[in-house]
C-alpha atoms as a PDB file:
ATOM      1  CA  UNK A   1     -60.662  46.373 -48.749  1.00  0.00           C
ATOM      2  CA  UNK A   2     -58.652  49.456 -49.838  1.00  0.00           C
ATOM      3  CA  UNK A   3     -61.872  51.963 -48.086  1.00  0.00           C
ATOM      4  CA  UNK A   4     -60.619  49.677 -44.898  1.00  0.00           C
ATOM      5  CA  UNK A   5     -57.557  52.152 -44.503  1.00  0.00           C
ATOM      6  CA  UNK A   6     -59.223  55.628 -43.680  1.00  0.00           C
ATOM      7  CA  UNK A   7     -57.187  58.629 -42.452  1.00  0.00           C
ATOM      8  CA  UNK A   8     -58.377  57.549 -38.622  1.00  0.00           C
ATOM      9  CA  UNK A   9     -56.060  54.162 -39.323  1.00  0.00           C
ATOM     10  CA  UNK A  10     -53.260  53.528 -37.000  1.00  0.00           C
ATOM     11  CA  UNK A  11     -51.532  51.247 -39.757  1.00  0.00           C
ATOM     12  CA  UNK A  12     -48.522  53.326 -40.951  1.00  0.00           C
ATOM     13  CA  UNK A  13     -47.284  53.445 -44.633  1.00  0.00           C
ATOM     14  CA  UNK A  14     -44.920  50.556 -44.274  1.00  0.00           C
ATOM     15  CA  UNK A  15     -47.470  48.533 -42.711  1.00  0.00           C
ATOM     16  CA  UNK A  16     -49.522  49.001 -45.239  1.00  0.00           C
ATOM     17  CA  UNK A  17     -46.891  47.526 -47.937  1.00  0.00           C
ATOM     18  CA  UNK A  18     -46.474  44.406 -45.644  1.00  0.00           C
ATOM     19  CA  UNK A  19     -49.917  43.663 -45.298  1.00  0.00           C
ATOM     20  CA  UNK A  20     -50.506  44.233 -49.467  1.00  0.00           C
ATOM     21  CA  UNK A  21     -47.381  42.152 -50.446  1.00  0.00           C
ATOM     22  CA  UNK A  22     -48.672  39.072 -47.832  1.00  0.00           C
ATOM     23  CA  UNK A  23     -52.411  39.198 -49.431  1.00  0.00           C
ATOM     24  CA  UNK A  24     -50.835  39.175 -52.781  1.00  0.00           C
ATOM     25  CA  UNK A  25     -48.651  36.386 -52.638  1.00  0.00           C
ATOM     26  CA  UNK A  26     -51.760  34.321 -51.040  1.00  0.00           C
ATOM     27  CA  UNK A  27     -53.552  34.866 -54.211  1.00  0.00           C
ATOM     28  CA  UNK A  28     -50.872  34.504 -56.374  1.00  0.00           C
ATOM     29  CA  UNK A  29     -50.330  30.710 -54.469  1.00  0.00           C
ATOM     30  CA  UNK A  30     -54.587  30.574 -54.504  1.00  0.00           C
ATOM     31  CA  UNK A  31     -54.124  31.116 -58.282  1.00  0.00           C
ATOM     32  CA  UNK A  32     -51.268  29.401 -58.999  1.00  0.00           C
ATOM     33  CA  UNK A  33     -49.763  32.107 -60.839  1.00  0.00           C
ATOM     34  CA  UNK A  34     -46.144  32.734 -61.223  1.00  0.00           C
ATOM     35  CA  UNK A  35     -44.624  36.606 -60.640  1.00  0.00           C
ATOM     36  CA  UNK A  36     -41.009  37.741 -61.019  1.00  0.00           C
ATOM     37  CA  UNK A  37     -39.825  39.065 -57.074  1.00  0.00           C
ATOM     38  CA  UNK A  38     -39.960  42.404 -58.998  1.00  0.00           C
ATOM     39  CA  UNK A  39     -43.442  41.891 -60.261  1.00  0.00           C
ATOM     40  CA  UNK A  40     -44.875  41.193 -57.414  1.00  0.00           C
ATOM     41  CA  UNK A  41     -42.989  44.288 -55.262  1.00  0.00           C
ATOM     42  CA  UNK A  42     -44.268  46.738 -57.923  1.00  0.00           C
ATOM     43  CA  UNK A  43     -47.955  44.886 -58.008  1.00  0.00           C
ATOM     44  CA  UNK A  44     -47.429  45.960 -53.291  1.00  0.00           C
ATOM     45  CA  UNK A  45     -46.913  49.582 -54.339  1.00  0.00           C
ATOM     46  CA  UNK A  46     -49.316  49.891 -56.990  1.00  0.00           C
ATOM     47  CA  UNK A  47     -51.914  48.952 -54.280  1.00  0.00           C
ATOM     48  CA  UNK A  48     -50.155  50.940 -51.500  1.00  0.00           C
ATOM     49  CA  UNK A  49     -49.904  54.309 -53.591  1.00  0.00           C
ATOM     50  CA  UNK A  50     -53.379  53.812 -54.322  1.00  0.00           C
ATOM     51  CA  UNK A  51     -54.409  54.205 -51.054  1.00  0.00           C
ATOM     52  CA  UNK A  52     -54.080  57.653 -51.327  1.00  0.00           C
ATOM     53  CA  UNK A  53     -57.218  59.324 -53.223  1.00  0.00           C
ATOM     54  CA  UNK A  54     -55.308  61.810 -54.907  1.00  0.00           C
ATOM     55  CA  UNK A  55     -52.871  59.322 -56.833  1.00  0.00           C
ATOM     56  CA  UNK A  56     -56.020  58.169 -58.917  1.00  0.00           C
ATOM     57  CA  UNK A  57     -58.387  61.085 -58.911  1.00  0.00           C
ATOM     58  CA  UNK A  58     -57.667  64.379 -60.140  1.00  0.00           C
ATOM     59  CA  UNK A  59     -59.730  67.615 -60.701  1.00  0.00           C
ATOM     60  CA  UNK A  60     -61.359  67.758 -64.264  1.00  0.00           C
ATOM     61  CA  UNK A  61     -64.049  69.847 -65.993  1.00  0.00           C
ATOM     62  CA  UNK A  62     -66.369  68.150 -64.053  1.00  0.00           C
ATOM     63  CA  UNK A  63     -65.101  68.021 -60.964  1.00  0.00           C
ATOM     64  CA  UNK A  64     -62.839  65.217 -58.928  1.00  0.00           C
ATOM     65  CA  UNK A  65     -62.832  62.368 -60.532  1.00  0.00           C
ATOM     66  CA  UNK A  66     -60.713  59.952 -62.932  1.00  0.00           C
ATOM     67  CA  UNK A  67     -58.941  61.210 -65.603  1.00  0.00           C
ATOM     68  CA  UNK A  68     -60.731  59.206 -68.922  1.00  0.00           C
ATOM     69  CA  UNK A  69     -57.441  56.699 -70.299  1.00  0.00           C
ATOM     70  CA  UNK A  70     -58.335  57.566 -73.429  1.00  0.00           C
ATOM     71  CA  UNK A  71     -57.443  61.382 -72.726  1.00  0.00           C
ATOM     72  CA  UNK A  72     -53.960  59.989 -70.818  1.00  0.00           C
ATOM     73  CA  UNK A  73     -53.470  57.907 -73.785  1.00  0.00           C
ATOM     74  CA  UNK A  74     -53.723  60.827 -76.075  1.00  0.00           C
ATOM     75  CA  UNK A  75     -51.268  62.896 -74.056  1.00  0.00           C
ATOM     76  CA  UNK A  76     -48.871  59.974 -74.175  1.00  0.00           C
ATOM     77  CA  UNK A  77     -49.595  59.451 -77.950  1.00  0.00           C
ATOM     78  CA  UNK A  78     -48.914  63.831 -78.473  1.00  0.00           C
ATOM     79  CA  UNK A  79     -45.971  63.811 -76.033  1.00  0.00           C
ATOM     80  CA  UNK A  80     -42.291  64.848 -77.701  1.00  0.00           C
ATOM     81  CA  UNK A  81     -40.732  64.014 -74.316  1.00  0.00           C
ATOM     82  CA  UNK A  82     -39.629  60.482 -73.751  1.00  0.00           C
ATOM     83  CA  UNK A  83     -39.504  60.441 -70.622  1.00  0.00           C
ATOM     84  CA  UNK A  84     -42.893  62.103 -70.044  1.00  0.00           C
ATOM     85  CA  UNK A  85     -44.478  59.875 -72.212  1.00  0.00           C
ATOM     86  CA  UNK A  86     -42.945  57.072 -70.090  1.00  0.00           C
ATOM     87  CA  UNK A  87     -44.627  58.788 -67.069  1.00  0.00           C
ATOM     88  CA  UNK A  88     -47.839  58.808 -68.612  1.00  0.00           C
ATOM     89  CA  UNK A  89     -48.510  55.250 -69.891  1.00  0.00           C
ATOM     90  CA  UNK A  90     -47.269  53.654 -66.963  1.00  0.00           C
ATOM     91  CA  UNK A  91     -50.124  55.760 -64.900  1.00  0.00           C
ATOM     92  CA  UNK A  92     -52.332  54.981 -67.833  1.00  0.00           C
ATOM     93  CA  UNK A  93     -51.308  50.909 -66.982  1.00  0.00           C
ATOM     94  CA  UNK A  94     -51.258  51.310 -63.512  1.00  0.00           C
ATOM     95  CA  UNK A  95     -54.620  53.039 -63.271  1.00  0.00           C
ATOM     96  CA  UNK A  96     -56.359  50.298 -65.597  1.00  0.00           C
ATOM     97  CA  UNK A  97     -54.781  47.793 -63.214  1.00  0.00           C
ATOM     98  CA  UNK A  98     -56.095  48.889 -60.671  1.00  0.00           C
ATOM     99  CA  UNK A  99     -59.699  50.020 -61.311  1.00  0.00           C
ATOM    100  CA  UNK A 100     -59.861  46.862 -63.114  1.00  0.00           C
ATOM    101  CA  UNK A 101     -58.686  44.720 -60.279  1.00  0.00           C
ATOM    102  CA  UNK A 102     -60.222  46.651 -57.247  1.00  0.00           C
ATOM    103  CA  UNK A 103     -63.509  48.121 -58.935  1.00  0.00           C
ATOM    104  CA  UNK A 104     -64.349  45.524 -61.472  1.00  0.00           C
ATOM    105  CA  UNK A 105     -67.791  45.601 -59.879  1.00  0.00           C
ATOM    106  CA  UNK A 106     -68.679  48.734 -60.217  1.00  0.00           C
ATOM    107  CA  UNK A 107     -67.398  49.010 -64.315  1.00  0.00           C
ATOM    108  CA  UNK A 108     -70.883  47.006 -64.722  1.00  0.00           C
ATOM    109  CA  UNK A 109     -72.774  50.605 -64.506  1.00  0.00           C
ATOM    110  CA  UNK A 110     -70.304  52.420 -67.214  1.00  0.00           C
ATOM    111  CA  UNK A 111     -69.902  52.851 -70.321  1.00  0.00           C
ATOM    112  CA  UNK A 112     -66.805  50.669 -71.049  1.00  0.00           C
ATOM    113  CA  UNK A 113     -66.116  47.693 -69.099  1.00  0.00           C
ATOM    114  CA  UNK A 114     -63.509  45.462 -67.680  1.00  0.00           C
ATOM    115  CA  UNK A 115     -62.165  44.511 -70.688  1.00  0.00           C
ATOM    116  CA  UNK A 116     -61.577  47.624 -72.078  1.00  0.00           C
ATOM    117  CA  UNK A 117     -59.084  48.153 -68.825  1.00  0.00           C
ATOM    118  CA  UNK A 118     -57.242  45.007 -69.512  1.00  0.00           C
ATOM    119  CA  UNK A 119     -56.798  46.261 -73.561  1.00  0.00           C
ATOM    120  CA  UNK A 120     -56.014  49.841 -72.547  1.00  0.00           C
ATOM    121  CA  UNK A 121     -53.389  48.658 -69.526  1.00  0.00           C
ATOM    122  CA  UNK A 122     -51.971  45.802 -71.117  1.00  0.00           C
ATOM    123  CA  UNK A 123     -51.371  48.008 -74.421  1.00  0.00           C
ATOM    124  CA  UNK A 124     -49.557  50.737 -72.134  1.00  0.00           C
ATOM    125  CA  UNK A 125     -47.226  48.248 -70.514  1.00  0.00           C
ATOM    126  CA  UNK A 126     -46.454  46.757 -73.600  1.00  0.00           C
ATOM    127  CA  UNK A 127     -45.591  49.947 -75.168  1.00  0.00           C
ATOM    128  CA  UNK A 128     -43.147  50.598 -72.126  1.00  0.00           C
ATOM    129  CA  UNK A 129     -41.889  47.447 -72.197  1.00  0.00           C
ATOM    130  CA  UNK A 130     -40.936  47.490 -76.066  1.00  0.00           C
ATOM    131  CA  UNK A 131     -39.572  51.358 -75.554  1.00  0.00           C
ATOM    132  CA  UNK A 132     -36.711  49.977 -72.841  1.00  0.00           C
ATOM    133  CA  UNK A 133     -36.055  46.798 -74.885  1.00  0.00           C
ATOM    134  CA  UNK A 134     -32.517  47.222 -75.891  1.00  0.00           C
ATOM    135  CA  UNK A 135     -31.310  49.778 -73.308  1.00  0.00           C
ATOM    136  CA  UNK A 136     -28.810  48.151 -70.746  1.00  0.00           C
ATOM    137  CA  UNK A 137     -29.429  50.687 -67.973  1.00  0.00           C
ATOM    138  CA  UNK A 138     -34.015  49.842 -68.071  1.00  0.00           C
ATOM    139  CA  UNK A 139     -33.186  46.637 -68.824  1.00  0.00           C
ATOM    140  CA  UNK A 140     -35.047  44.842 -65.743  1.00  0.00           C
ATOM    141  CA  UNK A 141     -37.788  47.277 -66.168  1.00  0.00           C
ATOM    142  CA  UNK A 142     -38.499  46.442 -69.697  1.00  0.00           C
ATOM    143  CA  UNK A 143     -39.190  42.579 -68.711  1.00  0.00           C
ATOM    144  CA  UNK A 144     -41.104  43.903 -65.428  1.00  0.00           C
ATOM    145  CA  UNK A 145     -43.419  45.377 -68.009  1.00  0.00           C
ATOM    146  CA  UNK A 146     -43.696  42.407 -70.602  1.00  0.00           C
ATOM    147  CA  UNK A 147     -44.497  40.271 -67.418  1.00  0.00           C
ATOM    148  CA  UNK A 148     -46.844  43.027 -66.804  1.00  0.00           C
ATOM    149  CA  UNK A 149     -48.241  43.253 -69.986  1.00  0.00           C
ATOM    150  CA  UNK A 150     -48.030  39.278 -70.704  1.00  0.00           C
ATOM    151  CA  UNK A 151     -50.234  38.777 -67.120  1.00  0.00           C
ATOM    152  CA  UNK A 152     -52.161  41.350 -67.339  1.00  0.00           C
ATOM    153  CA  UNK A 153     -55.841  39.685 -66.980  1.00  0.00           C
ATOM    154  CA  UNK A 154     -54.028  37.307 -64.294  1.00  0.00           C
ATOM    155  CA  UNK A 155     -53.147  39.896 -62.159  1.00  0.00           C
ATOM    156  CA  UNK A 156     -56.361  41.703 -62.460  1.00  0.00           C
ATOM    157  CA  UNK A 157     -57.538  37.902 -60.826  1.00  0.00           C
ATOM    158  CA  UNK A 158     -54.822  38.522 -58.149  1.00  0.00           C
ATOM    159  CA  UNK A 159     -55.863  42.152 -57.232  1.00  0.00           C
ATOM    160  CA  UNK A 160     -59.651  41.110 -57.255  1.00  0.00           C
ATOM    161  CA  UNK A 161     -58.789  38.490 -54.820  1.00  0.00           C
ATOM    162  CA  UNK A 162     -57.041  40.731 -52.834  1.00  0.00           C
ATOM    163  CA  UNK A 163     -59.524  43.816 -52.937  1.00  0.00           C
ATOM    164  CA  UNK A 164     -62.702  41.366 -52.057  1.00  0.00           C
ATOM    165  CA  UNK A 165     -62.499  38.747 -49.587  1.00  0.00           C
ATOM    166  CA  UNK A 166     -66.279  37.456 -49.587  1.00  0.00           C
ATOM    167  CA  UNK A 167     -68.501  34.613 -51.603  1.00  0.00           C
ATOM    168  CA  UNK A 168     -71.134  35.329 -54.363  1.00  0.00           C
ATOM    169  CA  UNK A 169     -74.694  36.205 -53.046  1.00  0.00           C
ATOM    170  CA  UNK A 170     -77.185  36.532 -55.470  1.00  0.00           C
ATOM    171  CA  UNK A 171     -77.615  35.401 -58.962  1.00  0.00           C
ATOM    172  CA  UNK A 172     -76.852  39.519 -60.160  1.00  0.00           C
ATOM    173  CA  UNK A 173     -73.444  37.956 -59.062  1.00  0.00           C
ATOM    174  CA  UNK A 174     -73.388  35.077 -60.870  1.00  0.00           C
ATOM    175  CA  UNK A 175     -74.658  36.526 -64.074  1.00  0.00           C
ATOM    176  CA  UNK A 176     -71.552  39.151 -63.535  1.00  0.00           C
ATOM    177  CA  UNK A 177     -68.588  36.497 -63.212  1.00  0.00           C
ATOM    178  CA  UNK A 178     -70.220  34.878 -66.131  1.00  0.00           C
ATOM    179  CA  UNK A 179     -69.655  38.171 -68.102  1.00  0.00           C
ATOM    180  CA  UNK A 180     -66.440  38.575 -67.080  1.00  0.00           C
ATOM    181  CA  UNK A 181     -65.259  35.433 -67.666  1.00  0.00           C
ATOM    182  CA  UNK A 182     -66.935  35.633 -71.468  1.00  0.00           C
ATOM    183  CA  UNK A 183     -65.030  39.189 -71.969  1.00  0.00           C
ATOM    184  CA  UNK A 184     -61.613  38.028 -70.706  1.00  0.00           C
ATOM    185  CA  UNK A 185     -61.002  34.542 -70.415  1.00  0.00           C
ATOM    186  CA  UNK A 186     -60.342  35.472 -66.584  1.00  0.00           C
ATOM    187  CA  UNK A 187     -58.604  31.803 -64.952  1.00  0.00           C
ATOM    188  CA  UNK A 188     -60.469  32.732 -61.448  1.00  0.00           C
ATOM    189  CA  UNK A 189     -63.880  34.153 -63.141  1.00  0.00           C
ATOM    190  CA  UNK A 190     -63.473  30.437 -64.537  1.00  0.00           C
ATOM    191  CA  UNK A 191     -62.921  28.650 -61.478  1.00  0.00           C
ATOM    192  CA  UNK A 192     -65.237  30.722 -59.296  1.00  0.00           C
ATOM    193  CA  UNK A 193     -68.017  29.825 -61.769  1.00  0.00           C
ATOM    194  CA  UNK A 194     -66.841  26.324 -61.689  1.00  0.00           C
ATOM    195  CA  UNK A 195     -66.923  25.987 -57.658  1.00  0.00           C
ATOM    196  CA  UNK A 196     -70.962  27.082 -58.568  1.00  0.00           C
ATOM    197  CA  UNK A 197     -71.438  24.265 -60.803  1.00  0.00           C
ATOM    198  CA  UNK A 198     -71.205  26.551 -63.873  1.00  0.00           C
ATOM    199  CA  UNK A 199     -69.170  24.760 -66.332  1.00  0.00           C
ATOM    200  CA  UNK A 200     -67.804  27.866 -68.256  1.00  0.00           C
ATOM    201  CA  UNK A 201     -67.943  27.178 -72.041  1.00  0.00           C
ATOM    202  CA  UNK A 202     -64.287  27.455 -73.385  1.00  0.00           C
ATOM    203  CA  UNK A 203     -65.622  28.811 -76.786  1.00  0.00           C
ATOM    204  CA  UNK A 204     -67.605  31.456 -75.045  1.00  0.00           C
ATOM    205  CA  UNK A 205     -64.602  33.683 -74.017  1.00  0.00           C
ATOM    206  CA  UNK A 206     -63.948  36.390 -75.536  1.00  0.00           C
ATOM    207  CA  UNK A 207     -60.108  35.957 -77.589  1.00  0.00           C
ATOM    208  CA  UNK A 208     -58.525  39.022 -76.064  1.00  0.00           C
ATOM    209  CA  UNK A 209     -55.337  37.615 -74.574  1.00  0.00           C
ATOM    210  CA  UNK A 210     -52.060  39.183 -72.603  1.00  0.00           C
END
């Protein structure tokens, strides 16, 4: 859905952030999952700033592409500044947000896969979420990242919704939400397989849990 808005598109930038913040409360009501009014505005500009290519790729040694998390999360780690480690593990948790929600597919043919998005994203939030704890002034922001963190795999569910409007089509597919569902313990992975007539074994999930 997000290749939908090329640079020909007549939708403007606000449009954009209407359209995202309607498709994600559907899920979240599909899903039956619960998001804080600030949750769910920062889950419409996550999606909306993504549009753009150049807020997730950048150039490296081998040309465009996206910057490994474990090289952002080794900045962050090395960083003396607090506030530019701040800036760099909430792109390291908004970038495994989103590649694991929009381009879970694709994470089949790499090297790590969607779990290791939902561990490296949830573990950023949660780091910025215990770093405001106790500071009046990032108060709200430092439960906007425990929901963040505590939700993590759910909203992956809500952005995959979002990002792919179609039904399974071959067994390839199948086998895939199976695999997902065993790494993650994702609710719709579950109920997808279940409106199959795949009765997901509960002990089969992996015990990862946000």
């Amino acid at each position: 859905m997000i290749s939908d808005f090329n640079a020909g598109s007549v939708l403007t930038h606000t449009s954009l952030r209407e359209y995202f913040h309607g498709e994600l409360s559907d899920a979240l009501n599909n899903q039956q999952i619960s998001a804080e009014h600030e949750t769910i505005h920062y889950l419409t500009n996550l999606l909306t700033v993504f549009t753009r290519s150049e807020a997730l790729f950048e150039p490296t040694e081998n040309g465009v592409d996206i910057k490994p998390l474990a090289l952002t999360y080794g900045e962050a780690l090395n960083e003396n500044s607090a506030l530019e480690r701040t800036r760099l593990l909430q792109k390291l948790g908004d970038t495994a947000l989103f590649i694991a929600g929009v381009f879970s597919d694709s994470l089949k043919t790499k090297l790590v896969d969607v779990d290791y998005y939902i561990a490296m994203g949830g573990s950023a939030y949660s780091s910025l979420s215990d770093a405001m704890r106790g500071y009046r002034a990032v108060s709200r922001a430092a439960f906007l990242f425990e929901e963040l963190t505590q939700k993590f795999t759910d909203f992956v569910d809500v952005l995959n919704e979002v990002s792919q409007r179609s039904n399974l089509s071959s067994d390839a597919d199948v086998l895939r939400l199976y695999e997902v569902w065993i790494r993650t313990g994702s609710k719709r992975a579950r109920t997808r397989l279940r409106s199959l007539g795949i009765e997901p074994l509960e002990s089969a999930s992996g015990d990862f849990r946000h």
